[in-house]
C-alpha atoms as a PDB file:
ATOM      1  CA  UNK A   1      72.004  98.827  55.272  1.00  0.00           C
ATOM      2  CA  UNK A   2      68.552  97.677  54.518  1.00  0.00           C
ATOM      3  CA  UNK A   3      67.117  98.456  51.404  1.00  0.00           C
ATOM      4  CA  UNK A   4      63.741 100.507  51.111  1.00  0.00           C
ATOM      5  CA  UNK A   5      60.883  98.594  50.763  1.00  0.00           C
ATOM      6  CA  UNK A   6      58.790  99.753  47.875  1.00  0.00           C
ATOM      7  CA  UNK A   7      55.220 101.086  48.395  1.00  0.00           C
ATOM      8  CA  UNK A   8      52.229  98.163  47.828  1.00  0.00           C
ATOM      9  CA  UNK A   9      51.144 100.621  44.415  1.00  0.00           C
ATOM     10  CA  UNK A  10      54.573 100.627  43.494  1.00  0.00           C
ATOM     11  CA  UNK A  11      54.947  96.866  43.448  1.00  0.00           C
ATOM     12  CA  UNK A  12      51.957  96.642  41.243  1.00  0.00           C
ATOM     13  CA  UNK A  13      53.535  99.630  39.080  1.00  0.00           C
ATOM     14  CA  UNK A  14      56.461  97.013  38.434  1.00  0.00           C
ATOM     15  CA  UNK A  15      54.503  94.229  37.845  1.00  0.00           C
ATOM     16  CA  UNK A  16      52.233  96.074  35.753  1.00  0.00           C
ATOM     17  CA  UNK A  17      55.583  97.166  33.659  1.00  0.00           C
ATOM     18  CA  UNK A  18      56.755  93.707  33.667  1.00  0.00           C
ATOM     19  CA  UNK A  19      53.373  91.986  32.059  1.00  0.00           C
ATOM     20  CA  UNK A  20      53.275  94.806  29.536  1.00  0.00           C
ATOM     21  CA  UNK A  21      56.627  94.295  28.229  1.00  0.00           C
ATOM     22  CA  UNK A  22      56.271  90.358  28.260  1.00  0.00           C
ATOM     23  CA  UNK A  23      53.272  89.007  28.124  1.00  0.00           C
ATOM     24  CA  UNK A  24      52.761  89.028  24.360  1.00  0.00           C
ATOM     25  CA  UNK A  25      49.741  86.780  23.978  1.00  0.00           C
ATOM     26  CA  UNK A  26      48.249  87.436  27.694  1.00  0.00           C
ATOM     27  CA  UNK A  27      48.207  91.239  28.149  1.00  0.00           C
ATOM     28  CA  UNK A  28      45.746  91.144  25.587  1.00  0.00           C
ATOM     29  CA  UNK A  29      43.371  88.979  27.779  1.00  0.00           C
ATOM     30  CA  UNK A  30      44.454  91.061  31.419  1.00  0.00           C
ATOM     31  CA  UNK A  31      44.099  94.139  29.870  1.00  0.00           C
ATOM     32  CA  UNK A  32      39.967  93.387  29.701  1.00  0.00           C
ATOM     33  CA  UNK A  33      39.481  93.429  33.714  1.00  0.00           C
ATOM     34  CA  UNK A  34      38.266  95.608  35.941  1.00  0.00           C
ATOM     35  CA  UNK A  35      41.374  97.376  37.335  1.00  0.00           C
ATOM     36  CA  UNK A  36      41.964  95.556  41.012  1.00  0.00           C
ATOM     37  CA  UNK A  37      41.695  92.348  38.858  1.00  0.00           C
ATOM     38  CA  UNK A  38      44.106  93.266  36.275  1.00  0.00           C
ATOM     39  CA  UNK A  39      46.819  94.380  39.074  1.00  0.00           C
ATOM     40  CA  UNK A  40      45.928  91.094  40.894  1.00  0.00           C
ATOM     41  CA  UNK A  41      46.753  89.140  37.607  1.00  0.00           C
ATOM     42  CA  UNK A  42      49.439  91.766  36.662  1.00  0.00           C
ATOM     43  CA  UNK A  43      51.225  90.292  40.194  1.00  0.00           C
ATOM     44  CA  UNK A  44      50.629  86.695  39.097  1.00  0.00           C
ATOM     45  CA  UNK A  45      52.186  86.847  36.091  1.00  0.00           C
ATOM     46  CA  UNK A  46      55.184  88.464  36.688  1.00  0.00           C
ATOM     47  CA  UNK A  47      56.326  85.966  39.864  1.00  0.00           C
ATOM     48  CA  UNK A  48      55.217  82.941  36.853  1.00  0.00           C
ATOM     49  CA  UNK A  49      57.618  85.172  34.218  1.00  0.00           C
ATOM     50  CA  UNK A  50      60.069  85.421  36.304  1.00  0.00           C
ATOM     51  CA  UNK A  51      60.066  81.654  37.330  1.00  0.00           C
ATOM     52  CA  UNK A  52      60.160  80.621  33.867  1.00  0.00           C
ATOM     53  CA  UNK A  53      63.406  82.952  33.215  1.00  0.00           C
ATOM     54  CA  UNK A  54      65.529  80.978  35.625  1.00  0.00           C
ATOM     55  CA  UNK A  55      64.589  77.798  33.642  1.00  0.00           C
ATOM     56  CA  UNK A  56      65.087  79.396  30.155  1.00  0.00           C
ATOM     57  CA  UNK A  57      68.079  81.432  31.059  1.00  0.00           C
ATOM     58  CA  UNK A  58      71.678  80.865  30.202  1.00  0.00           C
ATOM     59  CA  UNK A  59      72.587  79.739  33.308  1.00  0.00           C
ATOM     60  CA  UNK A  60      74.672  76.399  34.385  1.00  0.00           C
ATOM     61  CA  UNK A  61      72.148  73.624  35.332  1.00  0.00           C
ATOM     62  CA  UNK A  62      73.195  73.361  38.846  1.00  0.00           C
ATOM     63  CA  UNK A  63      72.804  77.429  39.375  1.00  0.00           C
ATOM     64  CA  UNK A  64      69.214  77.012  37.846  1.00  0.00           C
ATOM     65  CA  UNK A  65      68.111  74.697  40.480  1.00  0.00           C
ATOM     66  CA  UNK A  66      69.777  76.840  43.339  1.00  0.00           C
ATOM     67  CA  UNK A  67      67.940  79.396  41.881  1.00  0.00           C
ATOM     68  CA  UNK A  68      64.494  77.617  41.270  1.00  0.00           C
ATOM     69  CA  UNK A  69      65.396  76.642  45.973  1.00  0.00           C
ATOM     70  CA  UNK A  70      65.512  79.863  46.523  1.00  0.00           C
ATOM     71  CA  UNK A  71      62.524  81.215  44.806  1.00  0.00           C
ATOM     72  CA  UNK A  72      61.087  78.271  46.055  1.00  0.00           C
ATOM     73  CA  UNK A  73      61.700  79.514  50.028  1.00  0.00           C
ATOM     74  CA  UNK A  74      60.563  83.174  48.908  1.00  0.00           C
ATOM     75  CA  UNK A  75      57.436  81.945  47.669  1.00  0.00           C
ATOM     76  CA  UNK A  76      56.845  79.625  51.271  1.00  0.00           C
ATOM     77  CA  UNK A  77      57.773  83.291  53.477  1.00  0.00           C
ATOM     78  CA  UNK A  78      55.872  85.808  50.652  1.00  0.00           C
ATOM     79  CA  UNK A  79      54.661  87.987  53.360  1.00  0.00           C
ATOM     80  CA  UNK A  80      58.367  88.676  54.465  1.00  0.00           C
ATOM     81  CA  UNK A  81      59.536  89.682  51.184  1.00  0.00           C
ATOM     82  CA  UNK A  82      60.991  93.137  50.050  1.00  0.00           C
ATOM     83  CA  UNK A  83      60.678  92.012  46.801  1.00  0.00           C
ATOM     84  CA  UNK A  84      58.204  94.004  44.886  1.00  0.00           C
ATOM     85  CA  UNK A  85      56.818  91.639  42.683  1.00  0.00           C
ATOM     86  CA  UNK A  86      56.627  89.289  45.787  1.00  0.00           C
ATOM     87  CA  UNK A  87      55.135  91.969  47.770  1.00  0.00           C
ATOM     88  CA  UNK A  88      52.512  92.313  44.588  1.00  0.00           C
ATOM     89  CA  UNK A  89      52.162  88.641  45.069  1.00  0.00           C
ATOM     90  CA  UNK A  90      51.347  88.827  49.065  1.00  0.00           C
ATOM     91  CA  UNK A  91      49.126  91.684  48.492  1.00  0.00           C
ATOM     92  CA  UNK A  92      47.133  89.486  45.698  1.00  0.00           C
ATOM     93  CA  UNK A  93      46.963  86.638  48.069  1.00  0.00           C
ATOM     94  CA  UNK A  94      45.302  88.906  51.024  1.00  0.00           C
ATOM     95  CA  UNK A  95      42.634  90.581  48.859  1.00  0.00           C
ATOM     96  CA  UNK A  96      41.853  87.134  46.158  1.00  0.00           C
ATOM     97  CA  UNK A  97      41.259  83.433  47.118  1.00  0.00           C
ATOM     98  CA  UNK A  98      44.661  82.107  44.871  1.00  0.00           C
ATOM     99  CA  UNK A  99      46.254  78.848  45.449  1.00  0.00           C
ATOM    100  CA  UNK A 100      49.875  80.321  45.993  1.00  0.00           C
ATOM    101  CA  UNK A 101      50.852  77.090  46.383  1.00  0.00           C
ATOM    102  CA  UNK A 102      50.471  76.655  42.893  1.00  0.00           C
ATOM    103  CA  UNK A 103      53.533  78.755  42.185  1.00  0.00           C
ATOM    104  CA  UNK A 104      55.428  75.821  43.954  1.00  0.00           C
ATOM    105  CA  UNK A 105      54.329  73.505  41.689  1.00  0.00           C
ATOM    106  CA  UNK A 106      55.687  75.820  38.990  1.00  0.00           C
ATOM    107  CA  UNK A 107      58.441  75.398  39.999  1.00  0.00           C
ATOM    108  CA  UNK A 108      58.568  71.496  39.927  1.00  0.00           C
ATOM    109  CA  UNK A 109      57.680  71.721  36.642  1.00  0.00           C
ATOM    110  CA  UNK A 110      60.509  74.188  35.320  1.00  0.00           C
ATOM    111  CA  UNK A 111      63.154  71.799  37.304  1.00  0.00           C
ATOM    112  CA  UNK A 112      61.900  69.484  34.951  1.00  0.00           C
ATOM    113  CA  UNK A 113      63.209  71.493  32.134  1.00  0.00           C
ATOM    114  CA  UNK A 114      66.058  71.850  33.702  1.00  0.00           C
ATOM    115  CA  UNK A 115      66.921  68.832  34.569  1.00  0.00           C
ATOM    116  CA  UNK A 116      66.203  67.613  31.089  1.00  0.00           C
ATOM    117  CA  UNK A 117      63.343  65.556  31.309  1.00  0.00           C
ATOM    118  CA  UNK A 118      61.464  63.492  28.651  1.00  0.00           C
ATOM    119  CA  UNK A 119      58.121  62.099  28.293  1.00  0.00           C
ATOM    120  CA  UNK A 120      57.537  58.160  27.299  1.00  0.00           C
ATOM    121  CA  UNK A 121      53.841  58.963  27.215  1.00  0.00           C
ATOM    122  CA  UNK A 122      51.432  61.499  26.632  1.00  0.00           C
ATOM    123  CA  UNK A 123      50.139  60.677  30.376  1.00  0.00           C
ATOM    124  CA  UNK A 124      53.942  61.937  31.677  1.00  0.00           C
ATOM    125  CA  UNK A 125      53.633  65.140  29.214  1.00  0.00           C
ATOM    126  CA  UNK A 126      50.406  65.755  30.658  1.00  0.00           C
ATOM    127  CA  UNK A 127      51.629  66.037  34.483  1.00  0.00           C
ATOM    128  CA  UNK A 128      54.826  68.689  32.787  1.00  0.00           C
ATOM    129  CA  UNK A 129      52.065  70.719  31.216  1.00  0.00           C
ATOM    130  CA  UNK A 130      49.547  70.541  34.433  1.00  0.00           C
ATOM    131  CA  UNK A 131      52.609  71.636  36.329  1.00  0.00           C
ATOM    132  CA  UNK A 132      53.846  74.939  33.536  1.00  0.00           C
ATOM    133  CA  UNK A 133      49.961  75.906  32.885  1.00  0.00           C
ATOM    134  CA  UNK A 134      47.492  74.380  34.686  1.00  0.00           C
ATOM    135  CA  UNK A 135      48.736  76.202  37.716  1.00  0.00           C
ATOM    136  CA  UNK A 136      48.365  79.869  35.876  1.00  0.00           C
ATOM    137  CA  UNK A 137      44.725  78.947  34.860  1.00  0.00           C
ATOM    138  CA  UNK A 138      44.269  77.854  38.917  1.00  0.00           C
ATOM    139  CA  UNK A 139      46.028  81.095  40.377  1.00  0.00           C
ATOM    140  CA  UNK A 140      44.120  83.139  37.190  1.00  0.00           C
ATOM    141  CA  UNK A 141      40.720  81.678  38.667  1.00  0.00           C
ATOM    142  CA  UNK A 142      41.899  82.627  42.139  1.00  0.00           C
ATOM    143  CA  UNK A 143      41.712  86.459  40.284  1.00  0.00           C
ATOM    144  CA  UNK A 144      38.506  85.753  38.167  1.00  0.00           C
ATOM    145  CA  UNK A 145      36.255  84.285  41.155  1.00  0.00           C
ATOM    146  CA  UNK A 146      33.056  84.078  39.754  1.00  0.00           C
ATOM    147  CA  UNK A 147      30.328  81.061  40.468  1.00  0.00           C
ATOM    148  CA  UNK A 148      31.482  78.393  43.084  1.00  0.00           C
ATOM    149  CA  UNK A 149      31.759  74.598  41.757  1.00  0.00           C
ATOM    150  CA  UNK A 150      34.320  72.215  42.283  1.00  0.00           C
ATOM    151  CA  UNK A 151      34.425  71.955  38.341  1.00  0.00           C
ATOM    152  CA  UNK A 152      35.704  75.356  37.518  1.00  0.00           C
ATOM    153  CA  UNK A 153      39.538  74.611  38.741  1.00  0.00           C
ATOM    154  CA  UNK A 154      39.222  71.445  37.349  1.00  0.00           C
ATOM    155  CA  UNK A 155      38.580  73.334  33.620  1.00  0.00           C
ATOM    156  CA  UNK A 156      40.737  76.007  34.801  1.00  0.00           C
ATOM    157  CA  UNK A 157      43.518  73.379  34.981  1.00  0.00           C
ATOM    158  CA  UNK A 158      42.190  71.837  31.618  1.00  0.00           C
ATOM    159  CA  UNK A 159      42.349  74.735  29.848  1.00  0.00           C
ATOM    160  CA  UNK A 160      46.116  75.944  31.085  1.00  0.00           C
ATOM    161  CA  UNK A 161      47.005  72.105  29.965  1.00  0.00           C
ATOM    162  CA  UNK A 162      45.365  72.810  26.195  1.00  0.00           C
ATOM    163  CA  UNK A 163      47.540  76.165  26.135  1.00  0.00           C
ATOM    164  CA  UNK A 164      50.700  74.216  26.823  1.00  0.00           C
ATOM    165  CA  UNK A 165      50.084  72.017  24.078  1.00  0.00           C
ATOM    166  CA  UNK A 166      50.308  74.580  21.566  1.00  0.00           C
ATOM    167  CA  UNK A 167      53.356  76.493  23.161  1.00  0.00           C
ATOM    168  CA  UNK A 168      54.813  72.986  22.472  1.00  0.00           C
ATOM    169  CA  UNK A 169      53.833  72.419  19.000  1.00  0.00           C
ATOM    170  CA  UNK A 170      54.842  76.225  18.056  1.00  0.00           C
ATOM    171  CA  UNK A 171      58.116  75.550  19.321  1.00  0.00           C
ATOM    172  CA  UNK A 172      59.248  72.350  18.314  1.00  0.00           C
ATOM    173  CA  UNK A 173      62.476  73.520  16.557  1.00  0.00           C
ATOM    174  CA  UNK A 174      63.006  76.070  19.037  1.00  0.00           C
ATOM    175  CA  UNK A 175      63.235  73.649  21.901  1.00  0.00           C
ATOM    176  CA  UNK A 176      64.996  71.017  20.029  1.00  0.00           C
ATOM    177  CA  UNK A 177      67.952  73.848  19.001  1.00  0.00           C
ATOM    178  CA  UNK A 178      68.363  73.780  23.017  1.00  0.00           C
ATOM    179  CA  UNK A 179      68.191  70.340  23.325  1.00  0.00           C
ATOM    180  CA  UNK A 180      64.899  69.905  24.889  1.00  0.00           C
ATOM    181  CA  UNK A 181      62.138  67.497  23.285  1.00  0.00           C
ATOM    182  CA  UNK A 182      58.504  67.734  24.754  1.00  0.00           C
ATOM    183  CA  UNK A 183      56.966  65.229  22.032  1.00  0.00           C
ATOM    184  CA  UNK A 184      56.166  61.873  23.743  1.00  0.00           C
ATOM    185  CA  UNK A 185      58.402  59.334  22.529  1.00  0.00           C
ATOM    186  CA  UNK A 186      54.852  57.023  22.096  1.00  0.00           C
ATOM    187  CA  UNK A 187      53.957  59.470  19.603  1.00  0.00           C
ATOM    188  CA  UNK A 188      57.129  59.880  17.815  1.00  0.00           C
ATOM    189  CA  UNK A 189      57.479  56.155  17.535  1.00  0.00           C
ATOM    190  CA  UNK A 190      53.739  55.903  16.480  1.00  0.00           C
ATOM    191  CA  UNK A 191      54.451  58.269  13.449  1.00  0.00           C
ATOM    192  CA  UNK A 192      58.381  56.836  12.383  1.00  0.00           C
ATOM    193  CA  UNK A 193      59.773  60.362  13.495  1.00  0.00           C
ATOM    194  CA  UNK A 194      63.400  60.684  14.454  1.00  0.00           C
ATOM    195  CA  UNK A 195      63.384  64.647  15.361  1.00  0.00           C
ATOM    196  CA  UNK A 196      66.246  66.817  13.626  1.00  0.00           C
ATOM    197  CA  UNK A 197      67.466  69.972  12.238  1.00  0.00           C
ATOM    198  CA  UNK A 198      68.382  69.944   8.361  1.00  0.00           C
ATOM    199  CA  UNK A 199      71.690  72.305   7.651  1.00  0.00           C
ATOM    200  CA  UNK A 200      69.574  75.512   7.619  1.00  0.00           C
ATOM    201  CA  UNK A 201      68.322  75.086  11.603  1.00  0.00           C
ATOM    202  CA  UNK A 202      65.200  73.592  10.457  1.00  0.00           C
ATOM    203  CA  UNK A 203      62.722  70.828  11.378  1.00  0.00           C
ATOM    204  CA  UNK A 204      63.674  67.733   8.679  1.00  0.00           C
ATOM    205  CA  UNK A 205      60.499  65.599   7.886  1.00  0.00           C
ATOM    206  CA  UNK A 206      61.702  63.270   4.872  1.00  0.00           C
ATOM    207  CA  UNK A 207      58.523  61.229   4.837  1.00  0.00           C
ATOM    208  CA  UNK A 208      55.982  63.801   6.101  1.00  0.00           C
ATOM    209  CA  UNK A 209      55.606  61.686   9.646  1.00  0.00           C
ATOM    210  CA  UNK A 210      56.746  65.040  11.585  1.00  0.00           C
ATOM    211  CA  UNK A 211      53.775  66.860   9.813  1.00  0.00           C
ATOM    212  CA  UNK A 212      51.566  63.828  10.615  1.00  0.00           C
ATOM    213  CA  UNK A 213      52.308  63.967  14.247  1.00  0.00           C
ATOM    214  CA  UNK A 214      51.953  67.124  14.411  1.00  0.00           C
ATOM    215  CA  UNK A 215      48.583  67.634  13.150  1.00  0.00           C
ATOM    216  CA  UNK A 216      47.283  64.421  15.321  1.00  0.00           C
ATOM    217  CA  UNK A 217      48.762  66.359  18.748  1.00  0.00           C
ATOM    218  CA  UNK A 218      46.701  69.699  17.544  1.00  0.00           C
ATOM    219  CA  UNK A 219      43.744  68.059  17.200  1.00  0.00           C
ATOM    220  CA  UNK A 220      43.908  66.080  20.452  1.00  0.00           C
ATOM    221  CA  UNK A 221      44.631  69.642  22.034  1.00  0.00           C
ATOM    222  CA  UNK A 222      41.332  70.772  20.323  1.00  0.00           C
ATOM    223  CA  UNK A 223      39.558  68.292  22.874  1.00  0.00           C
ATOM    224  CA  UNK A 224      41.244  70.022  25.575  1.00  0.00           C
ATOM    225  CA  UNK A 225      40.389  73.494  24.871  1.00  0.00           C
ATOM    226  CA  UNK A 226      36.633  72.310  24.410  1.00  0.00           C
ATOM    227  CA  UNK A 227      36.737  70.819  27.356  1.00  0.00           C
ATOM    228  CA  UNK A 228      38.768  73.817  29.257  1.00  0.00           C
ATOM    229  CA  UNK A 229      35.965  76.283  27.763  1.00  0.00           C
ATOM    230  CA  UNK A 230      33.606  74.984  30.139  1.00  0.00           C
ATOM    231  CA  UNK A 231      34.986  77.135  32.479  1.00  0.00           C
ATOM    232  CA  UNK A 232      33.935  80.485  31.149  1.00  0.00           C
ATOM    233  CA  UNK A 233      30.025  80.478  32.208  1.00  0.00           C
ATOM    234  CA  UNK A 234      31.142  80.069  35.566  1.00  0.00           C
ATOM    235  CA  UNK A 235      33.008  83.570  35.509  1.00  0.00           C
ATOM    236  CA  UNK A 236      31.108  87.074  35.505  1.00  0.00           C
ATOM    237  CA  UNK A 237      31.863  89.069  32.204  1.00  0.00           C
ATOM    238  CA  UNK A 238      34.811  90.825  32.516  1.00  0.00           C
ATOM    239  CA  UNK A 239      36.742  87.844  33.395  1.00  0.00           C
ATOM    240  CA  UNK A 240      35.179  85.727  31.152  1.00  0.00           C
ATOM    241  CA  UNK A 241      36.248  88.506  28.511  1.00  0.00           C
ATOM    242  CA  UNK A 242      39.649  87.865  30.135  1.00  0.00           C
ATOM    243  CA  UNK A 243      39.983  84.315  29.449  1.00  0.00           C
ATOM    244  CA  UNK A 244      38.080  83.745  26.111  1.00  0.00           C
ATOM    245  CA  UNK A 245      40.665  86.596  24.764  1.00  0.00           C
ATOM    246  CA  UNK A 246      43.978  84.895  26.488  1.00  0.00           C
ATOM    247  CA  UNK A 247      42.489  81.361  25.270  1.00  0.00           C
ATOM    248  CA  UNK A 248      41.427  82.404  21.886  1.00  0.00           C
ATOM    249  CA  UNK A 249      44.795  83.734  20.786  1.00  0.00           C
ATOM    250  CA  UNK A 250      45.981  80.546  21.368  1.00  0.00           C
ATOM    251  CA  UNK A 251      43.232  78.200  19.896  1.00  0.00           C
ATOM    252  CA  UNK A 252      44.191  80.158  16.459  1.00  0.00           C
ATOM    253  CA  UNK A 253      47.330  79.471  16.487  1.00  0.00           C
ATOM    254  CA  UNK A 254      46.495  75.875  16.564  1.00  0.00           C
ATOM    255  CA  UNK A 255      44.135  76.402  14.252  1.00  0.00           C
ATOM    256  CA  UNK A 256      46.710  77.292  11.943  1.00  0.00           C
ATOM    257  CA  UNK A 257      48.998  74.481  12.806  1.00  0.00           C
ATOM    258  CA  UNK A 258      46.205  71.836  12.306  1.00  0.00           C
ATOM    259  CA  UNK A 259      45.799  73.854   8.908  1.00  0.00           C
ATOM    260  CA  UNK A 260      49.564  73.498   7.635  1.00  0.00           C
ATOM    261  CA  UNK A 261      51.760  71.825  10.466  1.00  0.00           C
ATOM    262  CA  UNK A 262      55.073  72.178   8.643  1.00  0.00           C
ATOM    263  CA  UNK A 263      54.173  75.768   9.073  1.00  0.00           C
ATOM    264  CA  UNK A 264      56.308  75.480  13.001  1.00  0.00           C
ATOM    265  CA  UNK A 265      58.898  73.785  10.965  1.00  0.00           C
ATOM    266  CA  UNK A 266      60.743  76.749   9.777  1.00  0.00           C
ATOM    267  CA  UNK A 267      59.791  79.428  12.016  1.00  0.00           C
ATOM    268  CA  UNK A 268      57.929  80.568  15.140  1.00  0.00           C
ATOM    269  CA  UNK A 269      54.428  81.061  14.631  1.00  0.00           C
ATOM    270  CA  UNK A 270      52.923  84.062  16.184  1.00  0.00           C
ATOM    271  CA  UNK A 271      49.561  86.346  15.737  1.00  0.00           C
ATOM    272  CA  UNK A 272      49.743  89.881  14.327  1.00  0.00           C
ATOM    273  CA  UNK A 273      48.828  92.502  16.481  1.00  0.00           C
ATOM    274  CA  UNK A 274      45.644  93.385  14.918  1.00  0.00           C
ATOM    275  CA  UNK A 275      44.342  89.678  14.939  1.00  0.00           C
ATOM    276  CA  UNK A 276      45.343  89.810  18.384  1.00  0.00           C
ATOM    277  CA  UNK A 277      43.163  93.130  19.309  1.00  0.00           C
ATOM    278  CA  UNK A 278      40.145  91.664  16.951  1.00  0.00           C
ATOM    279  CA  UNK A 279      40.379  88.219  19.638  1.00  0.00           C
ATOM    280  CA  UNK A 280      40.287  90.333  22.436  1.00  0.00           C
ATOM    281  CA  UNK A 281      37.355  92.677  20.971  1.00  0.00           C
ATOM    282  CA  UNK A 282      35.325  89.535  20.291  1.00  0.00           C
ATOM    283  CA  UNK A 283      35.510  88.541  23.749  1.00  0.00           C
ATOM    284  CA  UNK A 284      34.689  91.548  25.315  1.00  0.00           C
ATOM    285  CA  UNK A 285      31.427  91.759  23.343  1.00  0.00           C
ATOM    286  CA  UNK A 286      30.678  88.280  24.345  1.00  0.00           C
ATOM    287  CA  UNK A 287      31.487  86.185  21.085  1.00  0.00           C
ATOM    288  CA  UNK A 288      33.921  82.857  20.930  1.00  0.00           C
ATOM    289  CA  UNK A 289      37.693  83.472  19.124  1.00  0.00           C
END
């Protein structure tokens, strides 16, 4: 027996549920659009959430990548779906311009996870992160519209690439306790660093190279986000609002990490909530994080 497909508001109602719940850092930014845009990125998020969860889960390697193909053939037949954050997705797609195929290359970049992958270069880490977050800033500008120029996706990409960074640098020790390194090896050869965990579960830096490299990769990431911000006159307030807020929680956590990186060494660095709501008032009203 077939089971009943949910209503279109209903598959937002889930989605909306899902990005509540989750998105710690981004609700703040969604939660600043006009309601058809906030559904629309609602929708977005939650098919990018739950891609992410089949690389992150606990999973065997091989069931991960099954899983990864078969999201992978949802995505390519969305408007067949039952699904309702797929149906969320479909409806998004009819009623905004977003690169859907976007999602696709996602997933690429979460079967690199998967699969283990390092980076020799920065160049290599750069395609990873323009896979994991330069396609949410491209489907997110699908959502914010806003003034036409070939540019914007461009700094749309840039910025999703400058977000990544951080995520990375927060969670160095994180990702090494599950036996994934996102540090090119250029740059941990450049600064003597052989990454490990001292007896307690945290980061060992013996000779203060770890700390070194990390606050060099922070402040190459500021040149990304300056260059990513370009993007916002290009988008009408409201979204604007949207990504100065998602952006700006971000750019203060690295912030702090340029400020003491052997802060991430120990711990996982996160805003309060009231820092969080003071980023996302100073967008609304127009002013930088």
């Amino acid at each position: 027996m077939t089971a009943p497909t949910v209503s279109t508001e209903e598959a937002y109602a889930v989605c909306a549920t899902i990005t509540r719940e989750q998105a710690r850092n981004f609700s703040w930014g969604i939660r600043l659009l006009p309601p058809p845009k906030r559904a629309a990125l609602n929708a977005l998020y939650a098919l990018a959430r739950r891609i992410d969860d089949v690389g992150d889960g606990d999973l065997p390697a091989p069931e991960k990548l099954a899983a990864l193909a078969a999201l992978r053939t949802e995505i390519e037949h969305l408007d067949d779906s039952s699904d309702p954050v797929l149906r969320a997705v479909a409806d998004t797609a009819r009623r905004f311009p977003v690169p859907v195929p976007a999602f696709l290359e996602l997933i690429d970049g979460v079967e690199m996870d998967v699969l283990g992958r390092r980076y020799a270069t920065f160049a290599e880490l750069e395609t990873y992160c323009r896979c994991v977050a330069g396609t949410v800033g491209r489907l997110c500008l699908g959502v914010f519209g806003g003034t036409p120029d070939p540019r914007a996706p461009i700094y749309a990409d840039t910025l999703g690439i400058a977000l990544q960074q951080t995520n990375i640098l927060r969670d160095i020790r994180e990702d090494l306790a599950n036996g994934r390194v996102y540090l090119p090896e250029e740059d941990l050869e450049r600064f003597g660093v052989r990454l490990a965990l001292d007896e307690n579960g945290n980061l060992a830096d013996p000779d203060g190279g770890l700390a070194r490299l990390v606050r060099a990769s922070a402040e190459r990431a500021r040149g990304w986000y300056t260059e990513g911000h370009r993007l916002v006159p290009f988008l009408d307030r409201r979204s604007a609002a949207c990504c100065t807020a998602m952006s700006g929680i971000y750019r203060r956590l690295l912030e702090r990490i340029v400020e003491q990186p052997q802060a991430v060494f120990d711990q996982r660095l996160s805003l309060p909530p009231w820092e969080k709501a003071v980023v996302a008032a100073r967008a609304l009203s127009g002013v930088g994080p």
